[in-house]
C-alpha atoms as a PDB file:
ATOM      1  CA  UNK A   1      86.153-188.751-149.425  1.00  0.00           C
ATOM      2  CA  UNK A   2      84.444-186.140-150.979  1.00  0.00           C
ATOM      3  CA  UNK A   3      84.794-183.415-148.564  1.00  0.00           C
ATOM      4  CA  UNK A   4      88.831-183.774-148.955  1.00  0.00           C
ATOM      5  CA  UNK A   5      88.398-183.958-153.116  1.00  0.00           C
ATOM      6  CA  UNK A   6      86.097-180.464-152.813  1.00  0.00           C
ATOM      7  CA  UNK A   7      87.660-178.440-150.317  1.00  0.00           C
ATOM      8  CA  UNK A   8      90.960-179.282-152.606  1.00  0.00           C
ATOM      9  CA  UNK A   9      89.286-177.992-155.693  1.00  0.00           C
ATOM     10  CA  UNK A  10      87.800-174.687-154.110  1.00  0.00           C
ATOM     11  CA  UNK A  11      91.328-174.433-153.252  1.00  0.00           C
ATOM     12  CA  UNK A  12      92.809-175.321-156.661  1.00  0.00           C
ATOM     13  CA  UNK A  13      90.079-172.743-158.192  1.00  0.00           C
ATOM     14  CA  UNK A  14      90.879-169.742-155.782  1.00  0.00           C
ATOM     15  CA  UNK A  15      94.443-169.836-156.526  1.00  0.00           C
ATOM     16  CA  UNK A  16      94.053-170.129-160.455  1.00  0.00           C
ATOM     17  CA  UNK A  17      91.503-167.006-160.555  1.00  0.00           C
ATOM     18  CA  UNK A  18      94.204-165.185-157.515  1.00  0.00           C
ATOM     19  CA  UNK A  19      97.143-165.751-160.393  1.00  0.00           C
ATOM     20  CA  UNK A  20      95.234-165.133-163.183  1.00  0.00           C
ATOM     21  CA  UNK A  21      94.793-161.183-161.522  1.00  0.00           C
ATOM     22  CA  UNK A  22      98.337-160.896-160.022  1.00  0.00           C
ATOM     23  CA  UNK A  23      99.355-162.194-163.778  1.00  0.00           C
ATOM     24  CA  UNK A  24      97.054-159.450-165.280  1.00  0.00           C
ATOM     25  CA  UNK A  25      98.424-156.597-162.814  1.00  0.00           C
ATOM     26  CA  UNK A  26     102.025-157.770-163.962  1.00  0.00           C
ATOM     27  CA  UNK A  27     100.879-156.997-167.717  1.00  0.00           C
ATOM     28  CA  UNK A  28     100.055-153.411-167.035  1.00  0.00           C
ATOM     29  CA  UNK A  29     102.822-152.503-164.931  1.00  0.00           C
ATOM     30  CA  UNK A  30     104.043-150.190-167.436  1.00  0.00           C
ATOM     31  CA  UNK A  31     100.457-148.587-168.313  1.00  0.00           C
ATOM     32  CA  UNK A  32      99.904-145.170-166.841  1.00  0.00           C
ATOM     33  CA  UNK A  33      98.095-144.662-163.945  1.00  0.00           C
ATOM     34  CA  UNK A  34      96.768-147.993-163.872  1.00  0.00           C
ATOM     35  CA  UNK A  35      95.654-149.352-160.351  1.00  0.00           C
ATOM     36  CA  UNK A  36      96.640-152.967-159.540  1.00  0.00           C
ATOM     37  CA  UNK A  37      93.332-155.255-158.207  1.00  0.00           C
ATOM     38  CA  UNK A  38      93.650-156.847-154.723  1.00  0.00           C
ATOM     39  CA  UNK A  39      92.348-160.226-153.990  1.00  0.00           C
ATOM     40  CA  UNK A  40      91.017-161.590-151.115  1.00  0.00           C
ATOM     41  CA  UNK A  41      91.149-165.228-149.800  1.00  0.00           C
ATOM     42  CA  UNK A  42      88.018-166.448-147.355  1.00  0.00           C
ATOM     43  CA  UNK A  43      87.168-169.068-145.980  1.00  0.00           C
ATOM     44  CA  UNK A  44      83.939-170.864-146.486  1.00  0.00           C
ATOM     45  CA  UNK A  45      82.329-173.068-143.278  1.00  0.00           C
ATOM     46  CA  UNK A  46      80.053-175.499-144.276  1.00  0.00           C
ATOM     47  CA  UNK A  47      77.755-177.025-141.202  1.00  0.00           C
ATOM     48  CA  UNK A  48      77.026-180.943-140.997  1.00  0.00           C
ATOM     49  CA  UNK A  49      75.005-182.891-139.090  1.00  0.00           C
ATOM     50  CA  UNK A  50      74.975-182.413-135.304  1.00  0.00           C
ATOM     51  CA  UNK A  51      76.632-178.624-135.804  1.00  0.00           C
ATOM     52  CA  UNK A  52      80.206-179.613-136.977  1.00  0.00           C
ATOM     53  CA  UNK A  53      82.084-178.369-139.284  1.00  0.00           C
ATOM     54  CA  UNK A  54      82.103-180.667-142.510  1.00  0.00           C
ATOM     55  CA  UNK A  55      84.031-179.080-144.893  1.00  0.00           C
ATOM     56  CA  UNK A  56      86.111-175.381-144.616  1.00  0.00           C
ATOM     57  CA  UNK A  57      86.353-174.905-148.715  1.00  0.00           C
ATOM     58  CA  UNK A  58      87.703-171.201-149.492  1.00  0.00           C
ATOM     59  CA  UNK A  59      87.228-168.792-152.218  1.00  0.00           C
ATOM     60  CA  UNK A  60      88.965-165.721-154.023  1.00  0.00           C
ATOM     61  CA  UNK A  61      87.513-162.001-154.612  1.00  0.00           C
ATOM     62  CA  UNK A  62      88.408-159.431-156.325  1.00  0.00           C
ATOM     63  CA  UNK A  63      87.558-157.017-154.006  1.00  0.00           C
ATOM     64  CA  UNK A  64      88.858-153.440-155.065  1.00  0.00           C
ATOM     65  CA  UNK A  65      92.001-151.606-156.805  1.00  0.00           C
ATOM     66  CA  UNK A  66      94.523-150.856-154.772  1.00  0.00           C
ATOM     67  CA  UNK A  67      94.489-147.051-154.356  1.00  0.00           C
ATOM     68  CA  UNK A  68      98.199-146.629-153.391  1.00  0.00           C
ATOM     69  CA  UNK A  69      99.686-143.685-155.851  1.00  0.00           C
ATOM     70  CA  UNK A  70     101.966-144.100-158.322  1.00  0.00           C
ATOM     71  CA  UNK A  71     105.611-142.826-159.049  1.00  0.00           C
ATOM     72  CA  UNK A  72     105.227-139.808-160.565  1.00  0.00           C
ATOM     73  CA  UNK A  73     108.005-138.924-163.590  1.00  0.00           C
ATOM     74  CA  UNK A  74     108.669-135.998-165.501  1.00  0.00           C
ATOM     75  CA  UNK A  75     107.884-136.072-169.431  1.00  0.00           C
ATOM     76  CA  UNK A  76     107.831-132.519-170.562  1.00  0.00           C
ATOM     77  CA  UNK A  77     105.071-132.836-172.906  1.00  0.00           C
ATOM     78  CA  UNK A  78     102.364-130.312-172.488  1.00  0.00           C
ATOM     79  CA  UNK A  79      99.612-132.239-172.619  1.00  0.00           C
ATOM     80  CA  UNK A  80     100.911-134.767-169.933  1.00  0.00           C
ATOM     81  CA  UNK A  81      98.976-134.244-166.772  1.00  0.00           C
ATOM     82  CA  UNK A  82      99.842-136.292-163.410  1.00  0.00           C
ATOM     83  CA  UNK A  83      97.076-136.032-160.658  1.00  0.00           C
ATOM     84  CA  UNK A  84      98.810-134.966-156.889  1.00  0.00           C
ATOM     85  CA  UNK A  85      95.887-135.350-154.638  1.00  0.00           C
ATOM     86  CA  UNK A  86      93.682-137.950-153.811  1.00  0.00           C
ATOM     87  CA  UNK A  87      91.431-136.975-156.857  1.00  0.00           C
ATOM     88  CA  UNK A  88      90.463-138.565-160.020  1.00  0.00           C
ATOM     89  CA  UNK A  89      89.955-137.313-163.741  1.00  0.00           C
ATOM     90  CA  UNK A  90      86.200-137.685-164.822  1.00  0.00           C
ATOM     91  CA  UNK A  91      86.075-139.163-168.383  1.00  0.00           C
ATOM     92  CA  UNK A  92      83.075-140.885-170.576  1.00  0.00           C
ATOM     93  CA  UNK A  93      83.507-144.829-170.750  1.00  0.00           C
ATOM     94  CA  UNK A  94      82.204-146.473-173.646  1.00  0.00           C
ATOM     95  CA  UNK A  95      78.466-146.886-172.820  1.00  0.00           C
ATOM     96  CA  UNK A  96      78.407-142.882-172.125  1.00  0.00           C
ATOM     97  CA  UNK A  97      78.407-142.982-168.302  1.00  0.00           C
ATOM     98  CA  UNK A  98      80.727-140.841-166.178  1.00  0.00           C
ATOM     99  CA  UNK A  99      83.483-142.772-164.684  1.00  0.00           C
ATOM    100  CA  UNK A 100      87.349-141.579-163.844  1.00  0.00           C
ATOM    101  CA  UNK A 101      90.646-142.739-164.463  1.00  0.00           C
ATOM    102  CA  UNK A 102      94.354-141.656-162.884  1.00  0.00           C
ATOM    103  CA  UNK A 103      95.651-141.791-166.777  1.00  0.00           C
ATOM    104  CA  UNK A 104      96.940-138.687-167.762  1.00  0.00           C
ATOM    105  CA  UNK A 105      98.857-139.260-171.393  1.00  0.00           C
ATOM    106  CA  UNK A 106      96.217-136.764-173.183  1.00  0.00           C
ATOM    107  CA  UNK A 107      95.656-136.643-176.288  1.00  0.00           C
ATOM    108  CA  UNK A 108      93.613-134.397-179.219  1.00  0.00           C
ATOM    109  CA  UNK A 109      91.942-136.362-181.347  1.00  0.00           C
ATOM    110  CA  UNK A 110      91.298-135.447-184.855  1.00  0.00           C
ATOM    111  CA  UNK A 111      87.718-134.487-183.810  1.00  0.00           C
ATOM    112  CA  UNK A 112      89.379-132.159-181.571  1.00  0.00           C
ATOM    113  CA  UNK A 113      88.010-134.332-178.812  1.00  0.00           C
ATOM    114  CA  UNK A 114      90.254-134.346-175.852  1.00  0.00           C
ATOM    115  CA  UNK A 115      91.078-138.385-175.128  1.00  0.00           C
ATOM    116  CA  UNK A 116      93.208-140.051-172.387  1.00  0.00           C
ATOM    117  CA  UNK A 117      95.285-142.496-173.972  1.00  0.00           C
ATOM    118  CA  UNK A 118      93.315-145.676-174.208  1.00  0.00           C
ATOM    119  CA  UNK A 119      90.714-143.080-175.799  1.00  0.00           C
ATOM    120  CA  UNK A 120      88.201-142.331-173.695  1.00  0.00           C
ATOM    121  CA  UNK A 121      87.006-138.917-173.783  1.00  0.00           C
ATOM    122  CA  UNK A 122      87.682-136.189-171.001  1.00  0.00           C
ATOM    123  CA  UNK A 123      85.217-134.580-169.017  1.00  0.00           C
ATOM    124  CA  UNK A 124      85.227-131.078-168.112  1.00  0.00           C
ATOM    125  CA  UNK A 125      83.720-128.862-165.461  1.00  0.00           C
ATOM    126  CA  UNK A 126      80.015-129.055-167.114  1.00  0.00           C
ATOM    127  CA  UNK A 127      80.526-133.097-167.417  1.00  0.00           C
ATOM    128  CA  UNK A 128      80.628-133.300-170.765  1.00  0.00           C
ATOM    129  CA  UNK A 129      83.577-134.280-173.089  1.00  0.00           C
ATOM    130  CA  UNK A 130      86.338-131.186-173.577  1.00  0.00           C
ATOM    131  CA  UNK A 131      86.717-130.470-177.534  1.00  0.00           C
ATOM    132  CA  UNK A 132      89.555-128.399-178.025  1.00  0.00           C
ATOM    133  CA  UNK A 133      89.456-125.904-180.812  1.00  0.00           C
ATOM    134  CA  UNK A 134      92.261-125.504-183.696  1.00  0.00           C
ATOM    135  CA  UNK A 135      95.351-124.153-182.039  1.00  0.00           C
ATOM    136  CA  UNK A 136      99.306-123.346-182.130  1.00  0.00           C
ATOM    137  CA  UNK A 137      99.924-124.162-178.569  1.00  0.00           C
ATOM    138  CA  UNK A 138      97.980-125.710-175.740  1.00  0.00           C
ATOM    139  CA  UNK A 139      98.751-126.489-172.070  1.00  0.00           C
ATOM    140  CA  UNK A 140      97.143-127.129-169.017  1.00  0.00           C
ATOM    141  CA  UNK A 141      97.200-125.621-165.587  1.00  0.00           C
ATOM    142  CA  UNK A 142      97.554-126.935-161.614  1.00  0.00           C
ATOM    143  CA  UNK A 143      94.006-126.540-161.277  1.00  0.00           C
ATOM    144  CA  UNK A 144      93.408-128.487-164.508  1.00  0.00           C
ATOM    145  CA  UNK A 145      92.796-125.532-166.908  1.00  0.00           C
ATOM    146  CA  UNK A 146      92.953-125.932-170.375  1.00  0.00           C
ATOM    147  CA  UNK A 147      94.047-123.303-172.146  1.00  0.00           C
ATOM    148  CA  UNK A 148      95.090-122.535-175.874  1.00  0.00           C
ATOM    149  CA  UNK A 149      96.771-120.065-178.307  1.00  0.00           C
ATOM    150  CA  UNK A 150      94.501-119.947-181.178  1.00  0.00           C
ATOM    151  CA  UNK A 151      95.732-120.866-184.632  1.00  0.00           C
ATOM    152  CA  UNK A 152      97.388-118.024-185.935  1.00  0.00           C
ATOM    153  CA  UNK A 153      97.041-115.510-182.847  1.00  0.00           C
ATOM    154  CA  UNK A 154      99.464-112.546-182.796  1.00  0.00           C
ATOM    155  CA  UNK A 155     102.303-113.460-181.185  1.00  0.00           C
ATOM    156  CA  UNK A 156     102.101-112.451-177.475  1.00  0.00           C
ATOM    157  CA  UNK A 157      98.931-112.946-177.054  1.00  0.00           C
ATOM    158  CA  UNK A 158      96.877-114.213-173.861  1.00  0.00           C
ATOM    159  CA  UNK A 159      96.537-117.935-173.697  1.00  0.00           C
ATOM    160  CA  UNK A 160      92.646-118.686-173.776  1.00  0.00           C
ATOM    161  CA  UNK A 161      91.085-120.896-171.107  1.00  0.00           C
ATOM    162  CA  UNK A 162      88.437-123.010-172.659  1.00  0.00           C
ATOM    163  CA  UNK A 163      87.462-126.019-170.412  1.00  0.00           C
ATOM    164  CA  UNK A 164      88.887-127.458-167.023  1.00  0.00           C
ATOM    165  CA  UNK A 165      89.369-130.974-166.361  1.00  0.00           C
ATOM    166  CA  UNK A 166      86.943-132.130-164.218  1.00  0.00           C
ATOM    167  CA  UNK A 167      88.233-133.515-161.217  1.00  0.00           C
ATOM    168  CA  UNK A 168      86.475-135.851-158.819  1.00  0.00           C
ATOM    169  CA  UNK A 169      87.000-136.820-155.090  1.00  0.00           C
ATOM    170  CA  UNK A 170      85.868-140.572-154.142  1.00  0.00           C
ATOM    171  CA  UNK A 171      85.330-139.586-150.290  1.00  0.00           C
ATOM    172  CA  UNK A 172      82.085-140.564-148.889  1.00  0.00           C
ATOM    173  CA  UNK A 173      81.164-142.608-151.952  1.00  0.00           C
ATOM    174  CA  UNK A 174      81.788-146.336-153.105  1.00  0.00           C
ATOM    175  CA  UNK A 175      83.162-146.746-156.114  1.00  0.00           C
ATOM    176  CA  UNK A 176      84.530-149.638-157.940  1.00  0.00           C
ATOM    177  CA  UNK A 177      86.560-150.709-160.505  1.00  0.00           C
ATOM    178  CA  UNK A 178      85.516-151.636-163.675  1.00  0.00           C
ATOM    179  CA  UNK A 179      86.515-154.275-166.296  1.00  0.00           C
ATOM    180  CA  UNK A 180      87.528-151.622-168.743  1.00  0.00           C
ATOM    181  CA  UNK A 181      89.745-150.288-165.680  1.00  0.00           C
ATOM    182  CA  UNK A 182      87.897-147.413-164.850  1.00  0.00           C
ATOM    183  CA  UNK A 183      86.357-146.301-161.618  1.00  0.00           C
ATOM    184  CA  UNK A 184      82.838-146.073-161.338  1.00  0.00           C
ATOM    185  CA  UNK A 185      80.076-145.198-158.872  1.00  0.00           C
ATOM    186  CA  UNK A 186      78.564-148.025-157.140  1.00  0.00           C
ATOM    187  CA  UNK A 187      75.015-148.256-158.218  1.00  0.00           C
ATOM    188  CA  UNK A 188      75.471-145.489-160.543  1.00  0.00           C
ATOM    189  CA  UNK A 189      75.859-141.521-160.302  1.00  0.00           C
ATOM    190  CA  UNK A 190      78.930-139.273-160.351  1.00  0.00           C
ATOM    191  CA  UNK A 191      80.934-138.110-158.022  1.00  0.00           C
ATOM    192  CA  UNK A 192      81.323-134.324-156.949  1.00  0.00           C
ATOM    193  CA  UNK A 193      83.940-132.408-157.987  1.00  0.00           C
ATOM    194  CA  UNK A 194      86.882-131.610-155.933  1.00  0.00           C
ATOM    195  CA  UNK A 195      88.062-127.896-155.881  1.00  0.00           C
ATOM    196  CA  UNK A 196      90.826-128.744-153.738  1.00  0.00           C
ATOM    197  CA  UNK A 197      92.871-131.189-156.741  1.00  0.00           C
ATOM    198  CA  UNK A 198      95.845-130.120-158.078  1.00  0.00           C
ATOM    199  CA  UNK A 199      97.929-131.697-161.194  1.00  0.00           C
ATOM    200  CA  UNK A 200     101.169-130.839-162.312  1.00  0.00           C
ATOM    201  CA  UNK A 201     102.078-130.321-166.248  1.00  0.00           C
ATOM    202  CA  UNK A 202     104.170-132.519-168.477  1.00  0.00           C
ATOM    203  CA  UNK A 203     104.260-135.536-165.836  1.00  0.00           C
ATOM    204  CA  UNK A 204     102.979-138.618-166.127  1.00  0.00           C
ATOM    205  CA  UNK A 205     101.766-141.053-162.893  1.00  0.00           C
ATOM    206  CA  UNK A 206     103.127-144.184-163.171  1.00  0.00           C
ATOM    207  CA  UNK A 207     101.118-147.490-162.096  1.00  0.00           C
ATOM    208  CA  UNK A 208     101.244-148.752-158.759  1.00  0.00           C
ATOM    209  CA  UNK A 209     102.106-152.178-159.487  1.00  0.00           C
ATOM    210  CA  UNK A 210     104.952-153.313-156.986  1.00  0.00           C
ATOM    211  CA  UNK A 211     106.667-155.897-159.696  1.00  0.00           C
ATOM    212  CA  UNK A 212     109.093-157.622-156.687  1.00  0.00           C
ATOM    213  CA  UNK A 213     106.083-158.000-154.544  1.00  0.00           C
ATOM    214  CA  UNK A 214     103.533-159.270-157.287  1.00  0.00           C
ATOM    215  CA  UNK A 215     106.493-162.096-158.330  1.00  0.00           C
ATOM    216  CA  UNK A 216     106.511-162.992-154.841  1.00  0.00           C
ATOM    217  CA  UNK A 217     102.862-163.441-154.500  1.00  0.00           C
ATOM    218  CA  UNK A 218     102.594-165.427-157.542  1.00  0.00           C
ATOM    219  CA  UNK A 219     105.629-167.700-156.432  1.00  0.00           C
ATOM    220  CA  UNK A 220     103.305-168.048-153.086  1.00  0.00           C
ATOM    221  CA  UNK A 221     100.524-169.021-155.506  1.00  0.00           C
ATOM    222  CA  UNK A 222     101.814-171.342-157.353  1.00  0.00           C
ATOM    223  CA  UNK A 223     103.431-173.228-153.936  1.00  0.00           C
ATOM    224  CA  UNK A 224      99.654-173.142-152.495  1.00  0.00           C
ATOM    225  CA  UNK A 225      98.281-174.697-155.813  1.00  0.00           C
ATOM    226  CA  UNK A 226     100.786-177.394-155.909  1.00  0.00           C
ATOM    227  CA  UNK A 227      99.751-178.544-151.687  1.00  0.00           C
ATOM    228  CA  UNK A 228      96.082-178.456-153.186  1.00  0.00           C
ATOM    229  CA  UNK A 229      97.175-180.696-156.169  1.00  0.00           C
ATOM    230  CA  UNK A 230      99.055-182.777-153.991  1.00  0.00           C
ATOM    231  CA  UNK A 231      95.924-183.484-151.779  1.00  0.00           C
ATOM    232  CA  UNK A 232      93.759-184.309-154.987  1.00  0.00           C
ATOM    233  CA  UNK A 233      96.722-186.848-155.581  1.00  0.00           C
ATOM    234  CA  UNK A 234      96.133-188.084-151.755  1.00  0.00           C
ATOM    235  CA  UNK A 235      92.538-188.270-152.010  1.00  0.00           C
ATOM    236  CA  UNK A 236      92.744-190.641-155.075  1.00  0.00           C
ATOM    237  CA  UNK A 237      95.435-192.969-153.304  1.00  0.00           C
ATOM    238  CA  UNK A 238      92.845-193.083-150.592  1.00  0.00           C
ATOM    239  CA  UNK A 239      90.161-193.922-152.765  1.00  0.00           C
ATOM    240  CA  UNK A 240      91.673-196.556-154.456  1.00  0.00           C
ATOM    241  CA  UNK A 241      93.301-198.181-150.927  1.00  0.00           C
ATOM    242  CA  UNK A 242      89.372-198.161-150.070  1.00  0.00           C
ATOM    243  CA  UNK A 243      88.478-199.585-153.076  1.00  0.00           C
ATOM    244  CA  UNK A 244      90.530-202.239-152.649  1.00  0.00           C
ATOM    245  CA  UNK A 245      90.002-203.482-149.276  1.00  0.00           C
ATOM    246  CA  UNK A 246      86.247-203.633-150.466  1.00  0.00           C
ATOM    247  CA  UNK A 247      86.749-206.011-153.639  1.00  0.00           C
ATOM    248  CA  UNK A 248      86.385-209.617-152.704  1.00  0.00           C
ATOM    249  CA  UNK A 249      89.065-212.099-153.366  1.00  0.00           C
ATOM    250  CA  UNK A 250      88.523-214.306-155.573  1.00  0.00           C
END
């Protein structure tokens, strides 16, 4: 009786943590350049005596983000930057390690620090955060260029390039994503730049969250939990026919 009771509740436990992520991709549908998590169902084989199989429970992974662009929409603001390639923008997380992000919303913070918009700082070419200096205009390049008029330049004048994004390919290295929704180096390090990425100017990348295809996973979800709840239900109804044909009549 036991092996029907656990194998239900691996399976009642793998679809809870599966909806919890599909629920949590649903929530940042609308944030930029987000990448939606992919779970993974497998099944566990458990040996008994004799070599058979004497219970099949399964379990739920989060294995990796799904690394399927996003649409890509047109904003017009200067400091909106949409990757086009395959590459990723290299930006500080919170414990000062390198990781990357797809976000482009940019902003300059009022320590002139250049920030993506959950504000984490952005890296440039040297690896270490861009601060942009006091200026009338600023915009960025294809090849992720910053440049800036300085505060009260004569009119005309050249644009001056201070920094340029850096921008990272992932080929040939694992990476993962990270809690704070980041990509990071498995194990550590950074990843070299790529000389090849292009971005275009005053677009944003959308997030790759497929909303129609996320509602029908969850509906699939919640159908899977209810069979598993259903064979908890069994499993007691068994029990208690068992535990009746056991007690002795008075």
């Amino acid at each position: 009786m036991d092996r029907l009771v656990y194998t239900a509740m691996s399976g009642l436990k793998s679809q809870m943590s599966a909806q919890a992520s599909i629920a949590n991709n649903i929530a940042n549908a609308s944030t930029i350049g987000y990448r939606q998590d992919r779970v993974t169902f497998e099944r566990l084989m458990l040996k008994g005596d004799g070599g058979f199989d004497s219970r099949q429970p399964s379990a739920e992974e989060v294995t990796d983000a799904d690394r399927r662009a996003g649409t890509i929409i047109s904003t017009g603001r200067p400091l909106d930057v949409a990757v086009t390639t395959d590459a990723w923008i290299g930006v500080q997380a919170t414990d000062g390690s390198e990781a990357y992000t797809r976000r482009g919303d940019l902003n300059v913070a009022p320590s002139g620090l250049l920030e993506t918009g959950d504000g984490f700082p952005v890296l440039g070419a040297g690896g270490t955060p861009i601060t942009v200096p006091p200026h009338d205009r600023i915009m960025i390049a294809d090849d992720g260029s910053v440049s800036i008029t300085p505060r009260g330049a004569e009119p005309g004048s050249a644009p001056q390039v201070i920094d340029r994004l850096k921008l990272v390919s992932t080929q040939g290295s694992q990476t993962v994503k990270g809690l704070d929704n980041l990509l990071h180096v498995k194990g550590g390090g950074v990843l070299p730049q790529d000389m090849e990425a292009k971005v275009v100017g005053g677009s944003l990348e959308q997030s790759n969250v497929n909303l129609t295809e996320a509602l029908v996973d969850m509906i699939e979800l919640q159908r899977s939990y209810e069979v598993q709840a259903n064979l908890l239900k069994e499993a007691k109804k068994m029990d208690e026919s068992s535990a009746s044909l056991m007690r002795i009549q008075g």
